[in-house]
Protein backbone atom coordinates (compact mmCIF):
# COMPACT_ATOMS: atom_id res chain seq x y z
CA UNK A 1 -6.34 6.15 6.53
CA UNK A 2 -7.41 3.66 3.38
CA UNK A 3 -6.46 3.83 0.53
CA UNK A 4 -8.35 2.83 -2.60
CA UNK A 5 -7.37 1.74 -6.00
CA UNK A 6 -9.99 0.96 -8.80
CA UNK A 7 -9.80 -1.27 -12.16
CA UNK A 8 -11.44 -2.68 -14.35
CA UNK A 9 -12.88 0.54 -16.75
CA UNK A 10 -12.49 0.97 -20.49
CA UNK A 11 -14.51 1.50 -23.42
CA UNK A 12 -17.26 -1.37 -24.72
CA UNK A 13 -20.10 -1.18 -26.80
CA UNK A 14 -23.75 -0.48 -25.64
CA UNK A 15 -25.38 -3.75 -24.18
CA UNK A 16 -22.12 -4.82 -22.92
CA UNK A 17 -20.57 -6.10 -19.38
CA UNK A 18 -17.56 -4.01 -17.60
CA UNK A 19 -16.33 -5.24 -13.86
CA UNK A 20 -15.41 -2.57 -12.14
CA UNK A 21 -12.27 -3.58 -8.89
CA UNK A 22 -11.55 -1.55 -5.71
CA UNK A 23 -8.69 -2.75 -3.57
CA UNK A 24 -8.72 -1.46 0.13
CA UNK A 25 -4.95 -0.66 1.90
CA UNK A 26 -3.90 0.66 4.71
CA UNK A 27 -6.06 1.20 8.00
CA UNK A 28 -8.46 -1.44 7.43
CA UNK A 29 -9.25 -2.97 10.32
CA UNK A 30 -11.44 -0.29 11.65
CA UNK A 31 -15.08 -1.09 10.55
CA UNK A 32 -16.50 0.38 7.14
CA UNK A 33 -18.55 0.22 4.28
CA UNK A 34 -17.57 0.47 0.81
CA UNK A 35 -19.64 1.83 -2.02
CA UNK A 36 -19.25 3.34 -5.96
CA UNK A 37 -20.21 6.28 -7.04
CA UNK A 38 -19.86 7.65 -10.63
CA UNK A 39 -19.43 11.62 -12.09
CA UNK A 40 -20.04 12.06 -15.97
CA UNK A 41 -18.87 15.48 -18.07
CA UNK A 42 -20.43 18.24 -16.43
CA UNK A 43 -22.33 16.32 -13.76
CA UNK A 44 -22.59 16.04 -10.01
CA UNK A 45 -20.74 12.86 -8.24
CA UNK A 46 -24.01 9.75 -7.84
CA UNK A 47 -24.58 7.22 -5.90
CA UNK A 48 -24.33 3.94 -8.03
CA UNK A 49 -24.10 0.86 -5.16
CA UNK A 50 -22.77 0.32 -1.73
CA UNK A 51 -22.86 -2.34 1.05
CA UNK A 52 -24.88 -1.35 3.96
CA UNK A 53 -23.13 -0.90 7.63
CA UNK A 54 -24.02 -4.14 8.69
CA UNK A 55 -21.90 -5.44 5.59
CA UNK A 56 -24.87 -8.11 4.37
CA UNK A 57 -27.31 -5.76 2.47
CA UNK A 58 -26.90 -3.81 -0.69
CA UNK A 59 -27.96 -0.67 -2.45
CA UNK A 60 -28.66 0.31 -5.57
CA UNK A 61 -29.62 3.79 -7.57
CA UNK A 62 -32.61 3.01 -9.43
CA UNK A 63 -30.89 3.93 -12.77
CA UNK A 64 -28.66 0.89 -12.17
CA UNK A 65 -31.14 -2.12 -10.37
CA UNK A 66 -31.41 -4.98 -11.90
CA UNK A 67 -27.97 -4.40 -14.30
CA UNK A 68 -25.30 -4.03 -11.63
CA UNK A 69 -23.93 -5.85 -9.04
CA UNK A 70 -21.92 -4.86 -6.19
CA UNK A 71 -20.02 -7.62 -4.42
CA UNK A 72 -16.93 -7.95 -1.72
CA UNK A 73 -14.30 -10.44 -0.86
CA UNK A 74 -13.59 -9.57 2.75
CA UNK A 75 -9.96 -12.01 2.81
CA UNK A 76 -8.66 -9.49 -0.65
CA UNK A 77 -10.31 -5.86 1.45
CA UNK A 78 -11.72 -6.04 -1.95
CA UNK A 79 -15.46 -4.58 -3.85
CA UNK A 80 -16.58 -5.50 -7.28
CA UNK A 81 -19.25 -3.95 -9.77
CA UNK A 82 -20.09 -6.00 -12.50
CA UNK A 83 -22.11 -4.11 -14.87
CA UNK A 84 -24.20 -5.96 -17.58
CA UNK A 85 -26.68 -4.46 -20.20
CA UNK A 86 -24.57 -0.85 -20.35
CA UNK A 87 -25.46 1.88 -22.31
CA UNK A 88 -24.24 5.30 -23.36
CA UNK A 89 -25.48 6.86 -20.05
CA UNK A 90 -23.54 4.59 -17.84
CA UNK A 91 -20.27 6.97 -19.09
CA UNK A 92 -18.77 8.09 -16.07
CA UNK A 93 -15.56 7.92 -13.94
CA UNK A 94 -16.59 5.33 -11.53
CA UNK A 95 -15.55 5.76 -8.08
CA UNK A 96 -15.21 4.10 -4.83
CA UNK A 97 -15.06 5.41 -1.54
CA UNK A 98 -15.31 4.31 2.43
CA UNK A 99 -17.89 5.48 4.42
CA UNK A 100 -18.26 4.79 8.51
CA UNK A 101 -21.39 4.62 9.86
CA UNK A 102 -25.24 4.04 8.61
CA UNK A 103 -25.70 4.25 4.94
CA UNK A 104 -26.19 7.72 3.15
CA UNK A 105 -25.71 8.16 -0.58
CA UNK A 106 -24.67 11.89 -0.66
CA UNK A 107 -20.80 11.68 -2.20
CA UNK A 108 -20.26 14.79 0.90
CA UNK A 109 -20.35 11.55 3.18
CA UNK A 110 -18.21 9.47 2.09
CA UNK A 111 -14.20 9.25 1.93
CA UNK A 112 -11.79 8.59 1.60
CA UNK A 113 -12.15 8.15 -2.71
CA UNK A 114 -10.02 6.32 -5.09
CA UNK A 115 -8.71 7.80 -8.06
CA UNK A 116 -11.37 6.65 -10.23
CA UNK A 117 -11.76 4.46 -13.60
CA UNK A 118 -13.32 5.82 -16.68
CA UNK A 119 -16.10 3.85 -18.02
CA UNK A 120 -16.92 4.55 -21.46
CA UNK A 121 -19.97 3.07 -23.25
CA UNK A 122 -20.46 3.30 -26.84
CA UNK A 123 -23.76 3.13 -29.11
């Protein structure tokens, strides 16, 4: 099993930059993908970015192209999302999560999660 552990969330003003950190543990030397997701108040869990299988490309909602940026450092079992030019509707407890196998963005197929960080943008 991995286990996940985010940092990195807080509160900043709208136009701001947050990066978001997810450290992988445990049974990582099976192949994966890792990815973020993000749930507001009252909302379903949404795809935000991920790493496709093949570790090289990446994916973005289109609510978040061009602003965020999901990146890895393979040696730490580490993923990053820097996130520039935020605004109110970015609030959310950002996730990440593991997936095996081709890409899908439906939170039902992915896991394990981490406990989340909450993001809070202010206007």
């Amino acid at each position: 099993q991995v286990q996940l552990v985010e940092s990195g969330g807080g509160l900043v003003q709208a136009g701001g930059s947050l990066r978001l950190s997810c450290a992988a543990s445990g049974r990582t030397s099976s192949p994966y993908t890792m990815g973020w997701f993000r749930q507001a108040p009252g909302k379903e869990r949404e795809f935000v970015a991920a790493f496709g299988w093949s570790g090289s490309s990446t994916y973005y909602a289109d609510s978040v192209k061009g602003r965020f940026t999901i990146s890895k450092d393979n040696a730490k079992n580490t993923v990053y999302l820097q996130m520039n030019s935020l605004n109110p509707e970015d609030t959310a407890v950002y996730y990440c999560a593991v997936q095996r196998g081709p890409l899908r963005k439906t939170a039902e197929a992915w896991g394990p999660w981490g406990q989340g960080t909450q993001v809070t943008v202010s206007s």
